[in-house]
Protein backbone atom coordinates (compact mmCIF):
# COMPACT_ATOMS: atom_id res chain seq x y z
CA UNK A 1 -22.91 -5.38 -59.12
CA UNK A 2 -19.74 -3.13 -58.67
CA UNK A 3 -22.05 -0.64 -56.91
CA UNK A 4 -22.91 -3.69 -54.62
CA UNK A 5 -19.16 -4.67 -53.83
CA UNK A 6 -17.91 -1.24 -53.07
CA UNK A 7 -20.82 -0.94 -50.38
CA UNK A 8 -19.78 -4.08 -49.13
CA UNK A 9 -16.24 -3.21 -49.22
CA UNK A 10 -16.81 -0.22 -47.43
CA UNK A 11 -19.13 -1.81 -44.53
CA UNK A 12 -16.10 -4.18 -44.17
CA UNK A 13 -13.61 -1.25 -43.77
CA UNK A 14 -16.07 0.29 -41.18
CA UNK A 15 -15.96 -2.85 -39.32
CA UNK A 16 -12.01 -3.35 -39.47
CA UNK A 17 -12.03 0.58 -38.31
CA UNK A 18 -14.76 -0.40 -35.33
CA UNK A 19 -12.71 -3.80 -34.24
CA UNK A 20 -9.29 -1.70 -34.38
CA UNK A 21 -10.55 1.14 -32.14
CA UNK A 22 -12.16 -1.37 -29.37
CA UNK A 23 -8.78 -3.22 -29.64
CA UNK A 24 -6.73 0.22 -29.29
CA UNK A 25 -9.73 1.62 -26.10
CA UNK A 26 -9.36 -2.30 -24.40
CA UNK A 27 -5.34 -1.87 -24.87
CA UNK A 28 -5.22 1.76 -23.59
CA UNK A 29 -8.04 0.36 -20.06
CA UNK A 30 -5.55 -2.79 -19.30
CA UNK A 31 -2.67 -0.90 -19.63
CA UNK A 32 -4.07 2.32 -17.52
CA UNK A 33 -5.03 0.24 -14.53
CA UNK A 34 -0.87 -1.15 -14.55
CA UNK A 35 1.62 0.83 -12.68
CA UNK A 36 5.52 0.08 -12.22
CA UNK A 37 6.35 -0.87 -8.26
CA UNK A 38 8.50 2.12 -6.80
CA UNK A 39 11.49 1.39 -4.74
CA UNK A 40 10.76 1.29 -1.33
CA UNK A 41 13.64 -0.22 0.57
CA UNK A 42 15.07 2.26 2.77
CA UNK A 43 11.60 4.28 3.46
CA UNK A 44 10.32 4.61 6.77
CA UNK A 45 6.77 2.31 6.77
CA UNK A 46 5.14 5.65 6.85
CA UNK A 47 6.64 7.23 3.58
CA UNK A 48 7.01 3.71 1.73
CA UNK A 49 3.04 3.82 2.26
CA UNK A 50 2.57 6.72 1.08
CA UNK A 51 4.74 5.88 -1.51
CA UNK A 52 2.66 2.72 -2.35
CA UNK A 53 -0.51 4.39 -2.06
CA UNK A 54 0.22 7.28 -4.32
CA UNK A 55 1.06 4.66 -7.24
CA UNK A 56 -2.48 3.13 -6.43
CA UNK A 57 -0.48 -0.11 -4.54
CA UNK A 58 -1.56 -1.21 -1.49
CA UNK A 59 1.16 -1.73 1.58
CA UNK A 60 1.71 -5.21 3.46
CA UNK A 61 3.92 -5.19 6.05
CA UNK A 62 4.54 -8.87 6.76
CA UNK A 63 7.99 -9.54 8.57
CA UNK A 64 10.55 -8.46 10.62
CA UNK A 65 14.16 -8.59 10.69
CA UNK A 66 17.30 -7.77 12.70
CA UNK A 67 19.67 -6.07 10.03
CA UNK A 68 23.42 -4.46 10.60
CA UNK A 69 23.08 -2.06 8.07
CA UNK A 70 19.75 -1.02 7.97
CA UNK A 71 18.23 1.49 10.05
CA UNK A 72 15.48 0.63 12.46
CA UNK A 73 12.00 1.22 11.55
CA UNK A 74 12.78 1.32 7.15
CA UNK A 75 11.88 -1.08 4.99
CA UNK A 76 14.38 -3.52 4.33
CA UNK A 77 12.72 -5.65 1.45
CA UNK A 78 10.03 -6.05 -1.13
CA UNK A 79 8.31 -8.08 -3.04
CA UNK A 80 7.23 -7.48 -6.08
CA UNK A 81 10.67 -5.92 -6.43
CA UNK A 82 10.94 -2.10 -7.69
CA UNK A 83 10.15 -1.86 -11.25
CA UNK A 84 7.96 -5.34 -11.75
CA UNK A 85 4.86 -4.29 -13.39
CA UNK A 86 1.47 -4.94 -11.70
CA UNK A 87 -2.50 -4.11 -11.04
CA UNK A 88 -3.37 -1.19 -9.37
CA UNK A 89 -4.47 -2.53 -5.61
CA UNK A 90 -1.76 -4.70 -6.04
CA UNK A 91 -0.25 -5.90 -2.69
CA UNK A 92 3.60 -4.98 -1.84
CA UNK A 93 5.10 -7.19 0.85
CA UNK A 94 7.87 -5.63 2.55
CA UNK A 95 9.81 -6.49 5.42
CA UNK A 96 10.79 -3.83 8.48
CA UNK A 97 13.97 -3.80 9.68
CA UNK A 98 14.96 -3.74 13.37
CA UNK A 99 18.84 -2.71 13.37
CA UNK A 100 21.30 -4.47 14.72
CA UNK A 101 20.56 -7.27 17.43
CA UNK A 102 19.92 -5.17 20.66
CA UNK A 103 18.18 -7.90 23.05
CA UNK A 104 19.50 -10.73 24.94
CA UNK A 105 17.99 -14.33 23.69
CA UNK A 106 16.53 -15.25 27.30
CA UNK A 107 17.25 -18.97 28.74
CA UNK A 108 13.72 -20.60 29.02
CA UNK A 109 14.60 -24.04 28.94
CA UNK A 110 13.22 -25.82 32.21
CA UNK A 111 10.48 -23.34 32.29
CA UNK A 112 6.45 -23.67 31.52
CA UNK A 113 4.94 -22.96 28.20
CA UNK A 114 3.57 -20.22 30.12
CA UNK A 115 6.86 -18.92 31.85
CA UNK A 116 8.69 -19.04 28.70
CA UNK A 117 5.92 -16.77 26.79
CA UNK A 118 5.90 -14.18 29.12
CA UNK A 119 9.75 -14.35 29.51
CA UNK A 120 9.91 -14.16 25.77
CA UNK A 121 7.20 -11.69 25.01
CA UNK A 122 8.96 -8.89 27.59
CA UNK A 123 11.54 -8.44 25.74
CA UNK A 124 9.50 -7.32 21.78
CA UNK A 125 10.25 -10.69 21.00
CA UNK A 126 7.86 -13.03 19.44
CA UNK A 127 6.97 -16.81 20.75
CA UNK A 128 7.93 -18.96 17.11
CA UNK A 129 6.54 -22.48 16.43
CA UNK A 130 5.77 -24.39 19.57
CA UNK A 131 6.48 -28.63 18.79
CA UNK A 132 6.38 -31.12 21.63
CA UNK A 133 7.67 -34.07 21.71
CA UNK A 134 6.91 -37.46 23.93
CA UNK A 135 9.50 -37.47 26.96
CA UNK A 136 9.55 -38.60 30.71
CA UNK A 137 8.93 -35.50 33.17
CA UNK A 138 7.03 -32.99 33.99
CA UNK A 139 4.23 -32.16 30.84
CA UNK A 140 4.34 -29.06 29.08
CA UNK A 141 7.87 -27.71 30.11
CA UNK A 142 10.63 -26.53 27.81
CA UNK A 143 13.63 -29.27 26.71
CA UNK A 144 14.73 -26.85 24.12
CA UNK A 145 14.67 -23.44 22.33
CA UNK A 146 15.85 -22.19 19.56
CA UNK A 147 18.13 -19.04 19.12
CA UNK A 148 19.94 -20.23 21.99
CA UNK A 149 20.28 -18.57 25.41
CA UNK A 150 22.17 -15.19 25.11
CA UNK A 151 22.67 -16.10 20.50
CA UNK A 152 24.00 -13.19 18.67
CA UNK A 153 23.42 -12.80 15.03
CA UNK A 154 19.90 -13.31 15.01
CA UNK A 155 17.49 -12.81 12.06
CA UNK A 156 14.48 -12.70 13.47
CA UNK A 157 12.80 -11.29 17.16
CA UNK A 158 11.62 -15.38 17.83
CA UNK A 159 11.92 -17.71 20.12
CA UNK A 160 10.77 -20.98 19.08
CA UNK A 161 10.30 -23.65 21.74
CA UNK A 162 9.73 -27.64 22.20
CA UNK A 163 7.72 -28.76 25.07
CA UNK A 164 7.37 -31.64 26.46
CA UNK A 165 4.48 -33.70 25.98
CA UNK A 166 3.35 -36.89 28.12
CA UNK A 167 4.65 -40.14 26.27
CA UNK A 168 1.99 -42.29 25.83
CA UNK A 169 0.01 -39.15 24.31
CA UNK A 170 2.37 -38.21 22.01
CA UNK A 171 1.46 -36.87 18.92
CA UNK A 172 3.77 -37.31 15.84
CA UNK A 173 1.72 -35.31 13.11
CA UNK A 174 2.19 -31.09 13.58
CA UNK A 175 2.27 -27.87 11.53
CA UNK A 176 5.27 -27.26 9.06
CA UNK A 177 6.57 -24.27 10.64
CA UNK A 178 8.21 -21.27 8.43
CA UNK A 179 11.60 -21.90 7.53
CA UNK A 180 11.00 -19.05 4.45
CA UNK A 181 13.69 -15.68 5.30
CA UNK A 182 15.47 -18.01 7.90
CA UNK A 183 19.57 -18.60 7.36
CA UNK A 184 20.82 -22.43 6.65
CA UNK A 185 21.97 -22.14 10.00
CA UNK A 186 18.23 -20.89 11.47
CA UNK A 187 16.22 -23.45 8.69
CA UNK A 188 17.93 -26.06 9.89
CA UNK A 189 17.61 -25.40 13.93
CA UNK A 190 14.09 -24.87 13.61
CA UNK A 191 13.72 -28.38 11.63
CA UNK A 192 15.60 -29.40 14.37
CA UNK A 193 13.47 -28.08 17.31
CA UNK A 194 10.53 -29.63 15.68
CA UNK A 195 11.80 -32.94 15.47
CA UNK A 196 12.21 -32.60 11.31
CA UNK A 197 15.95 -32.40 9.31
CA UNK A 198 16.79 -30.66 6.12
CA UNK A 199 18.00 -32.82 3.22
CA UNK A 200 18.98 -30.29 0.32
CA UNK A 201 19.78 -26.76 0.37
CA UNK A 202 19.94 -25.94 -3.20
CA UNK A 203 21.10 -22.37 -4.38
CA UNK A 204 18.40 -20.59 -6.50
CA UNK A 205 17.53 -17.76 -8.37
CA UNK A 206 14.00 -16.10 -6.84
CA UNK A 207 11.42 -16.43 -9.72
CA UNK A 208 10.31 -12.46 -10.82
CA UNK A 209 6.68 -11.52 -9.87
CA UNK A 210 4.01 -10.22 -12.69
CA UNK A 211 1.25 -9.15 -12.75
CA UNK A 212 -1.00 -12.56 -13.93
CA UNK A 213 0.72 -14.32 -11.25
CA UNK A 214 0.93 -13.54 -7.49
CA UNK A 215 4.16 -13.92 -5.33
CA UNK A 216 3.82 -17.44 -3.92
CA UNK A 217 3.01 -17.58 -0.08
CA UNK A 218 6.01 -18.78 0.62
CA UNK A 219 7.90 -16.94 -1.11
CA UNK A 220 10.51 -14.49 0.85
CA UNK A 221 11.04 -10.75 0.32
CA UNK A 222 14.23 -10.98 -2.00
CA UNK A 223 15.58 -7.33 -2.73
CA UNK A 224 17.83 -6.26 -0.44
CA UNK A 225 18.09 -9.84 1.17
CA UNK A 226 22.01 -11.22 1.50
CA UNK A 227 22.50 -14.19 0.00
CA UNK A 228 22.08 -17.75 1.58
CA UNK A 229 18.19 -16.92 2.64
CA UNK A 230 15.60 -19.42 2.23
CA UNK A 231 13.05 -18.61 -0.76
CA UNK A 232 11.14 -21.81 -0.56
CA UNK A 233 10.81 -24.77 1.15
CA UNK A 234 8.75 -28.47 0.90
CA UNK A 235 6.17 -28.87 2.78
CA UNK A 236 4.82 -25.89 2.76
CA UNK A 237 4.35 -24.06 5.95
CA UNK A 238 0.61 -24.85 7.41
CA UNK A 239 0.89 -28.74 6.07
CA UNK A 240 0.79 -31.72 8.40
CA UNK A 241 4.24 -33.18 8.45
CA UNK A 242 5.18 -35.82 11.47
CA UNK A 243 8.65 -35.58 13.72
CA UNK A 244 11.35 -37.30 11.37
CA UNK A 245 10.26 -35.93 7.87
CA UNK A 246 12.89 -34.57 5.93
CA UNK A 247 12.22 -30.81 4.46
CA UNK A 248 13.94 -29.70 1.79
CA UNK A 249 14.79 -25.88 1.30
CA UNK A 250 16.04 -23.59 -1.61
CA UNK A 251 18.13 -20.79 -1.02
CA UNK A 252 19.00 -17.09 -2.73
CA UNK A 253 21.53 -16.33 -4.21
């Protein structure tokens, strides 16, 4: 009988050794496929990729603003932010910055969808969210923009637009445009242009990325960012909303 337990004993030892080592092997896999996000804010896109790529991350560049202080051509956010832990192949957003405001904001009110696009487009800037909204006249021409003619202080290269559609087919459902990186002051004229108004602007903290849980699509870049950007916003962007819904918004801080 004693002979009996001490096998038994010992089988259960090799087991608790066996169980210990997988635990220690699966620990040591998980942990060798996680790398640390490097700070890339302030690379050129070409060395923040290579940056990215050497750490086994992969490089999404997905906006583009007009900063002050930033050089042309660097990266002026990220998300994850430098030093969040996540999967190899992981995905780091960043956003390029374009220096200080160099172009003119081009008057296009009065002019044709068409007009205004290629009025727009010839100066590297980018036609935004295009509404329209039910108005006596001639179809399809422009009863407002928004930056304004000749705006300075600009975040982004876009020129958003409402045309004018024919009354009686007037549409009231559209697409939530992106309010997400805009100013209060930006959020709220693009609401504007597409016939929607903001009703909150609440100050938040951006939540941290890991590695279980991606960045949200909405979600803006926030290292680096000043204060008073939008980091979320209701409806999402994408969503049918109709002109007169309110949006509400939540800013960094």
């Amino acid at each position: 009988m004693k002979r009996f337990f001490n096998v038994l004993l010992g089988a259960m030892a090799m087991v608790a050794v066996a169980l210990l080592s997988a635990f220690i092997t699966m620990r040591l896999a998980i942990h060798g496929r996680e790398v640390k996000v490097p700070n890339l804010t302030g690379l050129s896109l070409s060395d923040a990729s290579k940056k990215a790529s050497s750490m086994g991350l992969r490089l999404n560049l997905e906006n583009r603003f007009y900063s002050p202080d930033v050089a042309p051509g660097t990266v002026l956010a990220q998300s994850p932010a430098a030093g969040t832990t996540v999967r190899r192949e992981w995905a780091v957003r960043v956003t390029e910055s374009l220096g200080p405001q160099q172009v003119a904001i081009p008057d296009v009110v009065g002019q044709s969808e068409r007009s205004a696009g290629v009025n727009v487009r010839r100066l590297s800037l980018d036609l935004g969210t295009v509404a329209h909204l039910g108005a006596p006249g001639e179809v399809g021409m422009v009863l407002a923009q928004t930056p304004n003619a000749n705006a300075v202080g600009v975040d982004r290269p876009r020129v958003s637009v409402l045309l004018r559609a024919a009354e009686e087919a007037e549409d009231d459902g559209f697409v939530m445009p992106s309010l997400v990186g805009l100013t209060l002051a930006g959020a709220a004229a693009r609401a504007s242009v597409a016939g929607l108004h903001v009703v909150s602007a609440e100050e938040v903290a951006a939540p941290a990325s890991t590695a279980a849980t991606p960045a949200p699509a909405e979600a803006a870049p926030t290292a680096g960012v000043a204060t008073g950007v939008v980091v979320a916003q209701t409806p999402l962007a994408g969503h049918r909303v109709a002109k007169g819904d309110a949006v509400r918004i939540s800013l960094s801080y």
